[in-house]
PDBML (XML) file of the C-alpha atoms, coordinates in Angstrom:
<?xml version="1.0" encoding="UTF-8" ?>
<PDBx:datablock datablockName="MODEL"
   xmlns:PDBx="http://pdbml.pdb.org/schema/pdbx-v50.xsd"
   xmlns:xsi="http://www.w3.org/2001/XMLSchema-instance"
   xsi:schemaLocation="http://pdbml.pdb.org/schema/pdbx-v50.xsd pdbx-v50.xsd">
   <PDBx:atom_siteCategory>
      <PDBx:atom_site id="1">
         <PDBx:B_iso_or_equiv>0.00</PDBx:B_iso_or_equiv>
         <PDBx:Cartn_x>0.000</PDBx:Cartn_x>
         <PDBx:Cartn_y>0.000</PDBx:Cartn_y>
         <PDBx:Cartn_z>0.000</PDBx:Cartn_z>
         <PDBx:auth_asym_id>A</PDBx:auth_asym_id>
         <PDBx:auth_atom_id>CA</PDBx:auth_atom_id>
         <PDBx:auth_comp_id>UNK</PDBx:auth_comp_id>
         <PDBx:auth_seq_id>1</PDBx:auth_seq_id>
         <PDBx:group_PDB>ATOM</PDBx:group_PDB>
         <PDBx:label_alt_id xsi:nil="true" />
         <PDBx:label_asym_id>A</PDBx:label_asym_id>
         <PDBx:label_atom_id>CA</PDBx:label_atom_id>
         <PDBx:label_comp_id>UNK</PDBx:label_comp_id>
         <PDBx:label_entity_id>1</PDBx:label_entity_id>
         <PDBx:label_seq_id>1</PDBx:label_seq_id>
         <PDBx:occupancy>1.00</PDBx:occupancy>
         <PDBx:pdbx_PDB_model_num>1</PDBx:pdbx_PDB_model_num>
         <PDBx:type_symbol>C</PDBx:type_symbol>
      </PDBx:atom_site>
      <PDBx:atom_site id="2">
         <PDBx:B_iso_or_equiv>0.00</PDBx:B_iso_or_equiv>
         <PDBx:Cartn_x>3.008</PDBx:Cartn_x>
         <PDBx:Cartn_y>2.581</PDBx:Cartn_y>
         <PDBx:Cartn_z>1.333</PDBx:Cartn_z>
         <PDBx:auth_asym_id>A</PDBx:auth_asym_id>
         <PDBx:auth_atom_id>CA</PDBx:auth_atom_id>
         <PDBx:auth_comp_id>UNK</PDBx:auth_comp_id>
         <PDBx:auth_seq_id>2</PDBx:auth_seq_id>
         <PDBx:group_PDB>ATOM</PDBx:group_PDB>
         <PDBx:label_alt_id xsi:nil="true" />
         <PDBx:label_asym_id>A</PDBx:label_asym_id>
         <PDBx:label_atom_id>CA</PDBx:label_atom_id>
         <PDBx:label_comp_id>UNK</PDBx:label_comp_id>
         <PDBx:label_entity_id>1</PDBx:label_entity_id>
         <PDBx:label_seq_id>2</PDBx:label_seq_id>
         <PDBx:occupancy>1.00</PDBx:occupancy>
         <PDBx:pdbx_PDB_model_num>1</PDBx:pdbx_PDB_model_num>
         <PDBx:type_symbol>C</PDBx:type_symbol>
      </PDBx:atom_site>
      <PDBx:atom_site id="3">
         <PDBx:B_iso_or_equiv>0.00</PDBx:B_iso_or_equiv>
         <PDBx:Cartn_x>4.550</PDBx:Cartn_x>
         <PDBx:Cartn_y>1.626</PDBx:Cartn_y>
         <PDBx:Cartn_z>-2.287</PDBx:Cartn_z>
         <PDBx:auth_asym_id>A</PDBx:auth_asym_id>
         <PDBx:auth_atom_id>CA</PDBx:auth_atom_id>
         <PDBx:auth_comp_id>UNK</PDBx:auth_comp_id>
         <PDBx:auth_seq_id>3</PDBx:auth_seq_id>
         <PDBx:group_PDB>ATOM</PDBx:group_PDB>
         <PDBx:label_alt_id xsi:nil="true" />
         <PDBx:label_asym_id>A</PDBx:label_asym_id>
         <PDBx:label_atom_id>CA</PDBx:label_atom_id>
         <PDBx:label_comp_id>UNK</PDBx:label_comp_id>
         <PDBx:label_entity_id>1</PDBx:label_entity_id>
         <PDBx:label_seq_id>3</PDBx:label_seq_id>
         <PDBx:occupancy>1.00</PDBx:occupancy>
         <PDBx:pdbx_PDB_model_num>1</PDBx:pdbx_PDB_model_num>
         <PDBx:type_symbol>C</PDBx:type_symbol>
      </PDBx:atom_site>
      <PDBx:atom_site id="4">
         <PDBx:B_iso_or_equiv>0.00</PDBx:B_iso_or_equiv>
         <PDBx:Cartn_x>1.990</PDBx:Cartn_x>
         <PDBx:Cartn_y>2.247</PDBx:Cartn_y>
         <PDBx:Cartn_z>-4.653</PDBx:Cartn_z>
         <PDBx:auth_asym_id>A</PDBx:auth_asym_id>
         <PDBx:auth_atom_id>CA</PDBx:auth_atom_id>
         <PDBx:auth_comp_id>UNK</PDBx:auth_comp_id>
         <PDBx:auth_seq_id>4</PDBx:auth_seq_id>
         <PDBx:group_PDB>ATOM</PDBx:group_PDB>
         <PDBx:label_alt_id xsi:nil="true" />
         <PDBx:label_asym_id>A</PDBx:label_asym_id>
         <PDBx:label_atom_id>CA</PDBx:label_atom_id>
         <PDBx:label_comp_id>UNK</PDBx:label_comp_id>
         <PDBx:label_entity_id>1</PDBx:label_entity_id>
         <PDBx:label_seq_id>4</PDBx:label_seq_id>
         <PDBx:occupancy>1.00</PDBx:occupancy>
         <PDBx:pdbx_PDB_model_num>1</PDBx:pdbx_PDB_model_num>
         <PDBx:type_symbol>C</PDBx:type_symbol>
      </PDBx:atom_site>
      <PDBx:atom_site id="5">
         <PDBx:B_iso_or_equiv>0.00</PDBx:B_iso_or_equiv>
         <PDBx:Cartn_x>0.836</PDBx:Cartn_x>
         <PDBx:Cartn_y>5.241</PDBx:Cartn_y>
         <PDBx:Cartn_z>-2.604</PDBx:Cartn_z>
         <PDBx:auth_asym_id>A</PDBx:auth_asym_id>
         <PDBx:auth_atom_id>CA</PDBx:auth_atom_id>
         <PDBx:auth_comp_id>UNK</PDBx:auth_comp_id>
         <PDBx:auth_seq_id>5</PDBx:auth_seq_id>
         <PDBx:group_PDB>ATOM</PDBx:group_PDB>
         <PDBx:label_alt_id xsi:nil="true" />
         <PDBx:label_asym_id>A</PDBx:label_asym_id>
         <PDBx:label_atom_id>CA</PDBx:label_atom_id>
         <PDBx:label_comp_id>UNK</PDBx:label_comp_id>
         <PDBx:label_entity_id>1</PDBx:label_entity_id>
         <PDBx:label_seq_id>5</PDBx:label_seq_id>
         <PDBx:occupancy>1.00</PDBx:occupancy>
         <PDBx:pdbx_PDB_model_num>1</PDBx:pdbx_PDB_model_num>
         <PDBx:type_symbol>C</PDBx:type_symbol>
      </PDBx:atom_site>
      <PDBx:atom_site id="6">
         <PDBx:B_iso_or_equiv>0.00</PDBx:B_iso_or_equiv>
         <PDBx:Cartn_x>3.787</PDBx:Cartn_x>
         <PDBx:Cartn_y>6.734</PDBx:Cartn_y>
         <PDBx:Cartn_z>-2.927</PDBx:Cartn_z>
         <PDBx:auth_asym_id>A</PDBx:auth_asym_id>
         <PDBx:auth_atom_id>CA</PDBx:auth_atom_id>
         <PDBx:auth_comp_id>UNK</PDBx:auth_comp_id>
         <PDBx:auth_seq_id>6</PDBx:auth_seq_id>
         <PDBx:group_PDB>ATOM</PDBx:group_PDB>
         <PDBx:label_alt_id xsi:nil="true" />
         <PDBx:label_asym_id>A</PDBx:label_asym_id>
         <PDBx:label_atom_id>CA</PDBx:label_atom_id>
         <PDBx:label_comp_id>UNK</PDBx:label_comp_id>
         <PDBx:label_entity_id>1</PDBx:label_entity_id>
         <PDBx:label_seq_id>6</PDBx:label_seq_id>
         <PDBx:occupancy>1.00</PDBx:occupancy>
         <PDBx:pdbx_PDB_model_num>1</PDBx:pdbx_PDB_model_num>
         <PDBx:type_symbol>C</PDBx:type_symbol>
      </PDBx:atom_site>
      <PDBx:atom_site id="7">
         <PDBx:B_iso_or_equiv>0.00</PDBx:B_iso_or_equiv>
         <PDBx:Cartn_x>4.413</PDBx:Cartn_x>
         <PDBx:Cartn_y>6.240</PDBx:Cartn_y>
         <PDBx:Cartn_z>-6.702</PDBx:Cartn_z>
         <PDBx:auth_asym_id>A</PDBx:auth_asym_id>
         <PDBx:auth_atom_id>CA</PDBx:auth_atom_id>
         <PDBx:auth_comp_id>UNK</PDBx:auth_comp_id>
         <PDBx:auth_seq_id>7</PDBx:auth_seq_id>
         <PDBx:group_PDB>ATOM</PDBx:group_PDB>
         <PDBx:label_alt_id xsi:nil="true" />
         <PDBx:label_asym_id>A</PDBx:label_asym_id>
         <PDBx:label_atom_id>CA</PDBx:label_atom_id>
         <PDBx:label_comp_id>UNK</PDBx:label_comp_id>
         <PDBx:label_entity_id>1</PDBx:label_entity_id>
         <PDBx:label_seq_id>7</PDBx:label_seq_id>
         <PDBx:occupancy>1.00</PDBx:occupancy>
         <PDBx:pdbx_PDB_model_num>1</PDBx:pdbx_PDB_model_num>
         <PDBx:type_symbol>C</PDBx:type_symbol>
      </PDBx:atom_site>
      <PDBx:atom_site id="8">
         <PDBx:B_iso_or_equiv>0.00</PDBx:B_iso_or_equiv>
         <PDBx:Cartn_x>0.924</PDBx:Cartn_x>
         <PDBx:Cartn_y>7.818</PDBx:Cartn_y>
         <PDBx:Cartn_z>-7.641</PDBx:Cartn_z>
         <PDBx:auth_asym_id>A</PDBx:auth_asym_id>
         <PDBx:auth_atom_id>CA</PDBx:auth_atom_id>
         <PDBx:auth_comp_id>UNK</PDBx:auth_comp_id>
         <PDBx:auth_seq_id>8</PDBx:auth_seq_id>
         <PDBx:group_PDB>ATOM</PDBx:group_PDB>
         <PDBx:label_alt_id xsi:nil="true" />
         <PDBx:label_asym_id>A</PDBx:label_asym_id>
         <PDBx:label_atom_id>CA</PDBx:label_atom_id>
         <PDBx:label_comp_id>UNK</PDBx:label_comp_id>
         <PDBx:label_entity_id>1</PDBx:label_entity_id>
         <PDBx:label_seq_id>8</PDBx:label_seq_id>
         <PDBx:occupancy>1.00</PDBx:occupancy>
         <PDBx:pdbx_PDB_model_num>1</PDBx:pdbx_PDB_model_num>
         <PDBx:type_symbol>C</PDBx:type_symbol>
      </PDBx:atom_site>
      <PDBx:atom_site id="9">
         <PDBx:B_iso_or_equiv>0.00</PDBx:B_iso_or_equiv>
         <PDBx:Cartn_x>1.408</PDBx:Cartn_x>
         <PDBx:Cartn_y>10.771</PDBx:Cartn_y>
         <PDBx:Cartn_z>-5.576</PDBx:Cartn_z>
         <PDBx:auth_asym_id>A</PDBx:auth_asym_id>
         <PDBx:auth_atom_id>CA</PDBx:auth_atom_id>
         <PDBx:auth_comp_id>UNK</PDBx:auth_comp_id>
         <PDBx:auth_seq_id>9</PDBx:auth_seq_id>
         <PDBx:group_PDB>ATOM</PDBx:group_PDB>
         <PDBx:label_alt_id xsi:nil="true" />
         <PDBx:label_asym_id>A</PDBx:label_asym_id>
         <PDBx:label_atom_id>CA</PDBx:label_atom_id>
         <PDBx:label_comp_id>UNK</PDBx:label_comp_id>
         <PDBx:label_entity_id>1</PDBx:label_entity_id>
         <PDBx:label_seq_id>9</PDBx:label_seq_id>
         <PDBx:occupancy>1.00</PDBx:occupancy>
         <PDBx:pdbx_PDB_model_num>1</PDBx:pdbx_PDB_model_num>
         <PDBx:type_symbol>C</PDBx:type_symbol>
      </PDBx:atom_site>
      <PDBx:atom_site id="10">
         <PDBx:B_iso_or_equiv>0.00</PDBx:B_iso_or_equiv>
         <PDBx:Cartn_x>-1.559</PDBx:Cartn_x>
         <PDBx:Cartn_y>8.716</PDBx:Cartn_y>
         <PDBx:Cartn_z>-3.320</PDBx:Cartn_z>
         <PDBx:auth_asym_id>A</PDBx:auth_asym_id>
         <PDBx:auth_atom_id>CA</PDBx:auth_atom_id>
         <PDBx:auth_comp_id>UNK</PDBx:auth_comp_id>
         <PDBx:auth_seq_id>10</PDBx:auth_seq_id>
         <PDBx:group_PDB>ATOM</PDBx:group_PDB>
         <PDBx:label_alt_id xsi:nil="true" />
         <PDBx:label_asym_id>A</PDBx:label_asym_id>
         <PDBx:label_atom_id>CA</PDBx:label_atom_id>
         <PDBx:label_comp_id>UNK</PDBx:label_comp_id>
         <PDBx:label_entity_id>1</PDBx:label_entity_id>
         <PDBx:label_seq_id>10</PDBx:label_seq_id>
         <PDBx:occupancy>1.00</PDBx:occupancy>
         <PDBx:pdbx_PDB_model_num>1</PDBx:pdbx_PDB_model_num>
         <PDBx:type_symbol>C</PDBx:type_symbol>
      </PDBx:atom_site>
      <PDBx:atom_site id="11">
         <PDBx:B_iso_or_equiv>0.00</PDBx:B_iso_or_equiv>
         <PDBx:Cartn_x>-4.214</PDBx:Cartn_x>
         <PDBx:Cartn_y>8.906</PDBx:Cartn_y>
         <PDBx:Cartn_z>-6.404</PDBx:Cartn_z>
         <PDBx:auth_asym_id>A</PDBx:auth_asym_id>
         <PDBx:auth_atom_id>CA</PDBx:auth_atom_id>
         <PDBx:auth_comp_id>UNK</PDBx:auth_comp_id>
         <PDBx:auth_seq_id>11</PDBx:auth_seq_id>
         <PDBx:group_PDB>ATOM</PDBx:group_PDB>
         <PDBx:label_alt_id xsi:nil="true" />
         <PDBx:label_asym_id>A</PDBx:label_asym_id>
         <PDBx:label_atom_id>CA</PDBx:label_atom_id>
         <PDBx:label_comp_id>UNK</PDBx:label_comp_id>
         <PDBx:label_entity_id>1</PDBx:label_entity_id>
         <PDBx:label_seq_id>11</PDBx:label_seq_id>
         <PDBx:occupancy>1.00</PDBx:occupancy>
         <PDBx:pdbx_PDB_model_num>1</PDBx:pdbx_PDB_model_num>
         <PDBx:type_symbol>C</PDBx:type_symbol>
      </PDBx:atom_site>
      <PDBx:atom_site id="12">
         <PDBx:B_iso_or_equiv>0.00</PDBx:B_iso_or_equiv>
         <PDBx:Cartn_x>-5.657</PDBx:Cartn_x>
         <PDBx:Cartn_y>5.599</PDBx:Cartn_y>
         <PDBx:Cartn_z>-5.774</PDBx:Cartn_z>
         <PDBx:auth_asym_id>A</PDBx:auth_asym_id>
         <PDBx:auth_atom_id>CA</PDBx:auth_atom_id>
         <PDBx:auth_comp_id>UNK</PDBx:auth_comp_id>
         <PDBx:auth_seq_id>12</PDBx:auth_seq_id>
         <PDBx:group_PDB>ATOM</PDBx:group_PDB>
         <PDBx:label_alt_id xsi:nil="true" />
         <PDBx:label_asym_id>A</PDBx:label_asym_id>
         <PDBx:label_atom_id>CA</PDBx:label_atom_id>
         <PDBx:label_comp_id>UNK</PDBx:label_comp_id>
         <PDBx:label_entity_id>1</PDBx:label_entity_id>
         <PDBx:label_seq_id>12</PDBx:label_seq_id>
         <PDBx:occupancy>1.00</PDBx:occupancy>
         <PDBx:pdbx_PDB_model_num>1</PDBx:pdbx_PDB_model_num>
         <PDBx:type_symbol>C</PDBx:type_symbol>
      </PDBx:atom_site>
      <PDBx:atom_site id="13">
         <PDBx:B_iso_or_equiv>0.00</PDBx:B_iso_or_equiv>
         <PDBx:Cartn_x>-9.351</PDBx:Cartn_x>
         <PDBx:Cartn_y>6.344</PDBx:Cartn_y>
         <PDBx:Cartn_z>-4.467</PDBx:Cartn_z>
         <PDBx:auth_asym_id>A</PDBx:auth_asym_id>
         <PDBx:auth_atom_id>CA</PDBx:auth_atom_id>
         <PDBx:auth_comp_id>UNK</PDBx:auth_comp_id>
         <PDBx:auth_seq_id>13</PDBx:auth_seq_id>
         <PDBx:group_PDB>ATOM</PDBx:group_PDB>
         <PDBx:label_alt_id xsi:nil="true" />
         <PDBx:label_asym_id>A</PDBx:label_asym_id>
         <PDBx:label_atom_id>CA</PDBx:label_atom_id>
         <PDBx:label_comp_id>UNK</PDBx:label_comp_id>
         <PDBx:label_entity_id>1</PDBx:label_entity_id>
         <PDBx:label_seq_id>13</PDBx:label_seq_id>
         <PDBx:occupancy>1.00</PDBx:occupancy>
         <PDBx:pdbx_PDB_model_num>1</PDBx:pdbx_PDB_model_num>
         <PDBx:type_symbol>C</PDBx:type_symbol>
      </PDBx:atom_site>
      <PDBx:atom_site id="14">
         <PDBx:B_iso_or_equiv>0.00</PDBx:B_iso_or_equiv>
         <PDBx:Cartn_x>-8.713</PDBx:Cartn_x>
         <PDBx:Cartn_y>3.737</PDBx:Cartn_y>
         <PDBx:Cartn_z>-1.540</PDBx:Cartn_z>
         <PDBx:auth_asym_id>A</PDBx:auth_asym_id>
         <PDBx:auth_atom_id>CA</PDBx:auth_atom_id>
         <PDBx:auth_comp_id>UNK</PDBx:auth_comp_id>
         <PDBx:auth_seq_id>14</PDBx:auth_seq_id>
         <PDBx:group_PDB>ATOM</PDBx:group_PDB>
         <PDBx:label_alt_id xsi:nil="true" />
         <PDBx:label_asym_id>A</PDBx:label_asym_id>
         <PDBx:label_atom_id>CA</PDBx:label_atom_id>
         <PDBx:label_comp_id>UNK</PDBx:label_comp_id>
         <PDBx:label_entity_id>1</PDBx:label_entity_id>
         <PDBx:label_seq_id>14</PDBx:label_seq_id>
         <PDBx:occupancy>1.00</PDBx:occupancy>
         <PDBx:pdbx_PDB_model_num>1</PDBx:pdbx_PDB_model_num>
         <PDBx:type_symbol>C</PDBx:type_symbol>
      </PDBx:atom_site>
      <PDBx:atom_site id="15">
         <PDBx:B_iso_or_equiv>0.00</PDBx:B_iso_or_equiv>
         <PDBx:Cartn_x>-7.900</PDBx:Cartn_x>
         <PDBx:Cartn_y>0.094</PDBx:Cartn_y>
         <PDBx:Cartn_z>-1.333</PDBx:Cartn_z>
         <PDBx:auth_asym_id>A</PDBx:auth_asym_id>
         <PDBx:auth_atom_id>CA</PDBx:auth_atom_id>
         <PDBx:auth_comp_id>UNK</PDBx:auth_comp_id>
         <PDBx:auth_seq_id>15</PDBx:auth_seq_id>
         <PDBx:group_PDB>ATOM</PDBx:group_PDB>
         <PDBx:label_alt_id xsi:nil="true" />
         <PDBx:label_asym_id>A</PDBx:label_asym_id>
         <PDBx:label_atom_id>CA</PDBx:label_atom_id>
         <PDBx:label_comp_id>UNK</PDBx:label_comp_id>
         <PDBx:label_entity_id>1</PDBx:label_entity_id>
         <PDBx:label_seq_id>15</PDBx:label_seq_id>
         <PDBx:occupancy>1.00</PDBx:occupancy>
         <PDBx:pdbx_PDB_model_num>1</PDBx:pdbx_PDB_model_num>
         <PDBx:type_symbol>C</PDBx:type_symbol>
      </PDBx:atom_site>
      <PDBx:atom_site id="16">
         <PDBx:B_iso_or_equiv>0.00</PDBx:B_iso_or_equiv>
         <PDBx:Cartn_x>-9.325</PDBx:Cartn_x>
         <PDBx:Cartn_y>-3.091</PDBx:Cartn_y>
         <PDBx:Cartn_z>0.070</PDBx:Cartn_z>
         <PDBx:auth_asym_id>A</PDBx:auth_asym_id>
         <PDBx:auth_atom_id>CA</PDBx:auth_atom_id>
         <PDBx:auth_comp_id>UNK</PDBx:auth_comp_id>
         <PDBx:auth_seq_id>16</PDBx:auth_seq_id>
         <PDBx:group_PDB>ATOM</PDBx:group_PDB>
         <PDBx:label_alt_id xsi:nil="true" />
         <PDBx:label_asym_id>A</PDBx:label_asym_id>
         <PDBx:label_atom_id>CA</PDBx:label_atom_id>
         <PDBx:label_comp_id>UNK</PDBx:label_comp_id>
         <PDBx:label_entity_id>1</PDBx:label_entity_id>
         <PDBx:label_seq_id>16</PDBx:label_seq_id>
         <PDBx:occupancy>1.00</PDBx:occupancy>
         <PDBx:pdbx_PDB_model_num>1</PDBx:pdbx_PDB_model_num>
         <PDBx:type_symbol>C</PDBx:type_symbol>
      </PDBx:atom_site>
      <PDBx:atom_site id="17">
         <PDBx:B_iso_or_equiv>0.00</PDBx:B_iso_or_equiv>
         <PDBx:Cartn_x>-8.253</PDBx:Cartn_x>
         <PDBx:Cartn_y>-6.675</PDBx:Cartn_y>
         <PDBx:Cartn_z>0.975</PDBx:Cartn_z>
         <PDBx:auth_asym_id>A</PDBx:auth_asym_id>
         <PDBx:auth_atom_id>CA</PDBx:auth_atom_id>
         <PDBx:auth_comp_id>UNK</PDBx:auth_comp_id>
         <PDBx:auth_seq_id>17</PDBx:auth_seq_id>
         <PDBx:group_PDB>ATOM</PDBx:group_PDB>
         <PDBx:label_alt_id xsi:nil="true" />
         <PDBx:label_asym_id>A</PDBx:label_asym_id>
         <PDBx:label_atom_id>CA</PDBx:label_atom_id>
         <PDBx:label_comp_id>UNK</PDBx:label_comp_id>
         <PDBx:label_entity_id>1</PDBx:label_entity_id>
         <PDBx:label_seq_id>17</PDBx:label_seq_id>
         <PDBx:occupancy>1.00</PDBx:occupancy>
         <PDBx:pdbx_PDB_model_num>1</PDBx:pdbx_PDB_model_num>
         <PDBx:type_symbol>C</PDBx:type_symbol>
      </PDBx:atom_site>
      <PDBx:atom_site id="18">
         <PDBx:B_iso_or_equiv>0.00</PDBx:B_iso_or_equiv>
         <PDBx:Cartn_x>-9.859</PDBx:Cartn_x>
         <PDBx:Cartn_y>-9.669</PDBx:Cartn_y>
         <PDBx:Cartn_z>-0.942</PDBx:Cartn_z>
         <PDBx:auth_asym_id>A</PDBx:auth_asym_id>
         <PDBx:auth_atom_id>CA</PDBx:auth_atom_id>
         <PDBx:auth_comp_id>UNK</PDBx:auth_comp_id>
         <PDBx:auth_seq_id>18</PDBx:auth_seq_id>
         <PDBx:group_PDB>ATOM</PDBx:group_PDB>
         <PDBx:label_alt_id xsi:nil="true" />
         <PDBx:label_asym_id>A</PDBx:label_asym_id>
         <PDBx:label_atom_id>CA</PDBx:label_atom_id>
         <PDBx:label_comp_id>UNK</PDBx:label_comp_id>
         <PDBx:label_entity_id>1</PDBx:label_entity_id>
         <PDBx:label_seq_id>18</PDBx:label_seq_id>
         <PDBx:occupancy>1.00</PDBx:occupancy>
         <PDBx:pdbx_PDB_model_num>1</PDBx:pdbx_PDB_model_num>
         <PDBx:type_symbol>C</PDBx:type_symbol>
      </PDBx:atom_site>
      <PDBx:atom_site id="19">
         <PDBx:B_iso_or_equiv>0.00</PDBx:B_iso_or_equiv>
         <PDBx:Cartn_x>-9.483</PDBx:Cartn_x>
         <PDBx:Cartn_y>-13.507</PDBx:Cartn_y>
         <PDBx:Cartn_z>-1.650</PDBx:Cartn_z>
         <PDBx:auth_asym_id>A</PDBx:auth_asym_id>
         <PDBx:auth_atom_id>CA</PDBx:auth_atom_id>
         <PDBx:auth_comp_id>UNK</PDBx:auth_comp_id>
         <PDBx:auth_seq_id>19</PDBx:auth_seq_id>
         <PDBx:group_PDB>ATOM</PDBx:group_PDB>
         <PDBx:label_alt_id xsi:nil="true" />
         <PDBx:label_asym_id>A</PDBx:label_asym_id>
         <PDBx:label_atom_id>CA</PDBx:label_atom_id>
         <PDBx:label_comp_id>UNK</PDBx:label_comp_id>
         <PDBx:label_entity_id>1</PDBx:label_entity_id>
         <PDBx:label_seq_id>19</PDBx:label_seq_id>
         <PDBx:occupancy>1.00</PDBx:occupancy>
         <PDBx:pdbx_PDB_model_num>1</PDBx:pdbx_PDB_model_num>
         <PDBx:type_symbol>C</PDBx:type_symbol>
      </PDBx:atom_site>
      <PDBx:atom_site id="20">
         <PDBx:B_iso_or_equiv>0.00</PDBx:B_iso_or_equiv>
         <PDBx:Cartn_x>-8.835</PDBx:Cartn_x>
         <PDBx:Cartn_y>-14.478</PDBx:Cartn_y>
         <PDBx:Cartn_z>1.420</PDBx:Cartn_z>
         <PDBx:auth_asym_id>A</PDBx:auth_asym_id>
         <PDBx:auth_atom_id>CA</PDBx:auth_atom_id>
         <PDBx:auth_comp_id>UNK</PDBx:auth_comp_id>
         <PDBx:auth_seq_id>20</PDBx:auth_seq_id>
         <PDBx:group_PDB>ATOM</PDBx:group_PDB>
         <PDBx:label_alt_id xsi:nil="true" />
         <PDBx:label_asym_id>A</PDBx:label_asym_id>
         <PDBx:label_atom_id>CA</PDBx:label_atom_id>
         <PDBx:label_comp_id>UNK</PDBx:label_comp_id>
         <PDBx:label_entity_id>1</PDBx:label_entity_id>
         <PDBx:label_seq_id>20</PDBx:label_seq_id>
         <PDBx:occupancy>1.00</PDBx:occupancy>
         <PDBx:pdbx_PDB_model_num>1</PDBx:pdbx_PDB_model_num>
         <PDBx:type_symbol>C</PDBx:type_symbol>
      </PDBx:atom_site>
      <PDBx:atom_site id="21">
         <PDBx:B_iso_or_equiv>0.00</PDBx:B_iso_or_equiv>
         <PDBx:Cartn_x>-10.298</PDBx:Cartn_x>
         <PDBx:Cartn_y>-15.209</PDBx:Cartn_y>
         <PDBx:Cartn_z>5.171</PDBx:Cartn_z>
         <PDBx:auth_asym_id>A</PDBx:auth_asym_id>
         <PDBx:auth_atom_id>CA</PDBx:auth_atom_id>
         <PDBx:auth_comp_id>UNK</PDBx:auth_comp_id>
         <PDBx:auth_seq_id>21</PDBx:auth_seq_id>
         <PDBx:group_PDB>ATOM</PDBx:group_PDB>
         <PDBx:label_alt_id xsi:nil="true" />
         <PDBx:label_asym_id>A</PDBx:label_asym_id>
         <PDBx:label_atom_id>CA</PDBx:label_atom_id>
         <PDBx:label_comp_id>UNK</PDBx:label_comp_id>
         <PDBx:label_entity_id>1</PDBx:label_entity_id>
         <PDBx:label_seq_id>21</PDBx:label_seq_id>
         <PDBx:occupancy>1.00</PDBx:occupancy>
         <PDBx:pdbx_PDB_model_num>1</PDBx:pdbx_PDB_model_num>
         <PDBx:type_symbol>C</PDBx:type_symbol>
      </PDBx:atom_site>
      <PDBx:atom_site id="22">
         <PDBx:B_iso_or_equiv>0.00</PDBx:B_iso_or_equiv>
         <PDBx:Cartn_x>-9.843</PDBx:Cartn_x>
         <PDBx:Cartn_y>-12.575</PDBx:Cartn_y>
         <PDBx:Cartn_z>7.550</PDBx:Cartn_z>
         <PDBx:auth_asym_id>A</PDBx:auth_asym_id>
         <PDBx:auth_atom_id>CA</PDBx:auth_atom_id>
         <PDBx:auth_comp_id>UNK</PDBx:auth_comp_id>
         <PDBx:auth_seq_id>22</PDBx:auth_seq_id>
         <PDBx:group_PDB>ATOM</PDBx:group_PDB>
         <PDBx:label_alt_id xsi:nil="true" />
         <PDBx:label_asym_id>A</PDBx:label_asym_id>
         <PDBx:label_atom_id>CA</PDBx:label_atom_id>
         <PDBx:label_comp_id>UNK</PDBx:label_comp_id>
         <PDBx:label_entity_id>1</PDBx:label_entity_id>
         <PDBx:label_seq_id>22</PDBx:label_seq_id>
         <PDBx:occupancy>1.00</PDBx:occupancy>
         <PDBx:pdbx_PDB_model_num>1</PDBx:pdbx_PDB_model_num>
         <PDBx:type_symbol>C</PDBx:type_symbol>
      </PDBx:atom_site>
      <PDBx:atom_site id="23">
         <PDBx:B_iso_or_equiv>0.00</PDBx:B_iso_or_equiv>
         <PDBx:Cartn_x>-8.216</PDBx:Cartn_x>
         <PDBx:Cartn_y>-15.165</PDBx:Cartn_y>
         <PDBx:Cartn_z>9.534</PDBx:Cartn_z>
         <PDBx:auth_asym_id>A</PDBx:auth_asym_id>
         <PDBx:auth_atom_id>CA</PDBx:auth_atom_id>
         <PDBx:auth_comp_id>UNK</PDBx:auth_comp_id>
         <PDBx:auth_seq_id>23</PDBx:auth_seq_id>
         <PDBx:group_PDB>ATOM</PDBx:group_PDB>
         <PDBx:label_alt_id xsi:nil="true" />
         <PDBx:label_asym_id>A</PDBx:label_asym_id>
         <PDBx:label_atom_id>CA</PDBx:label_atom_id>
         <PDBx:label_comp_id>UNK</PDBx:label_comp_id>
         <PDBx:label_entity_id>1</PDBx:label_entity_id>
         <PDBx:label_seq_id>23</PDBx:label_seq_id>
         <PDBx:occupancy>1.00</PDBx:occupancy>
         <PDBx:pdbx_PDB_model_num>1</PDBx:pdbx_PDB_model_num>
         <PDBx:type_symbol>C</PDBx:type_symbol>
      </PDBx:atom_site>
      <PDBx:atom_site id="24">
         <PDBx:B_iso_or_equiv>0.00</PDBx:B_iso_or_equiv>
         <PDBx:Cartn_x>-5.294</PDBx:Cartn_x>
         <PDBx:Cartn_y>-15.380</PDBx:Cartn_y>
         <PDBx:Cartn_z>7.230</PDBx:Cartn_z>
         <PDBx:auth_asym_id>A</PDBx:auth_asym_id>
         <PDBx:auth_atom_id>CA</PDBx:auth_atom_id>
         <PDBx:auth_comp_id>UNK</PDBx:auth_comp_id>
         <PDBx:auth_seq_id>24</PDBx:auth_seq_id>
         <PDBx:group_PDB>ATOM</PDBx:group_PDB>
         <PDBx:label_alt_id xsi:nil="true" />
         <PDBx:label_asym_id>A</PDBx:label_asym_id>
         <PDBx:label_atom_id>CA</PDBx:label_atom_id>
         <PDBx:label_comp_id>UNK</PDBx:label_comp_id>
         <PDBx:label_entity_id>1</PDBx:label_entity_id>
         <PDBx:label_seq_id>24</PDBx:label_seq_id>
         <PDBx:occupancy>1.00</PDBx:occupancy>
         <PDBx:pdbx_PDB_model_num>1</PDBx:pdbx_PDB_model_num>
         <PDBx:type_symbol>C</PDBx:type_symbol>
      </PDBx:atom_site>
      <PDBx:atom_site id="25">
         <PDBx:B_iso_or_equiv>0.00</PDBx:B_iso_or_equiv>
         <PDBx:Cartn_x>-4.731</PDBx:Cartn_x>
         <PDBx:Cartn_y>-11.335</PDBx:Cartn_y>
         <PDBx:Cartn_z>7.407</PDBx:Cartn_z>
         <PDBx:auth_asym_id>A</PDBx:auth_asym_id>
         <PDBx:auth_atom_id>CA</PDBx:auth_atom_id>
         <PDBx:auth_comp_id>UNK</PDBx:auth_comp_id>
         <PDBx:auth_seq_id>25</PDBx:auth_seq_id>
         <PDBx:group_PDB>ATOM</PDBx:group_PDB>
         <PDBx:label_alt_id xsi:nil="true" />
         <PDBx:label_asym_id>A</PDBx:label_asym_id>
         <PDBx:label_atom_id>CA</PDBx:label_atom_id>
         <PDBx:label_comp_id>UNK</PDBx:label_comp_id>
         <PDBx:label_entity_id>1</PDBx:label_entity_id>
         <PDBx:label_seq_id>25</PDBx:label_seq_id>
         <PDBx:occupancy>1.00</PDBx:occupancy>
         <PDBx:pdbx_PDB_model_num>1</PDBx:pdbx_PDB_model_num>
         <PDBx:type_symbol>C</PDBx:type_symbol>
      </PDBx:atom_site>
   </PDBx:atom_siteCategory>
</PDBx:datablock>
C-alpha cells in the first residue's frame, strides 16, 4: 500500500483486501 501510494502521488481512491479469510490477514 506505502509503495503504490507513494508512486501515484496517493491517487488511488482507496484500497481493500480480498481472496482471502480474515483469519489469514
Amino acid at each position: 500500500i506505502e509503495v503504490v501510494d507513494a508512486d501515484t502521488d496517493g491517487a488511488i481512491a482507496y484500497f481493500m483486501i480480498n481472496c482471502a479469510h480474515p483469519t489469514h490477514f
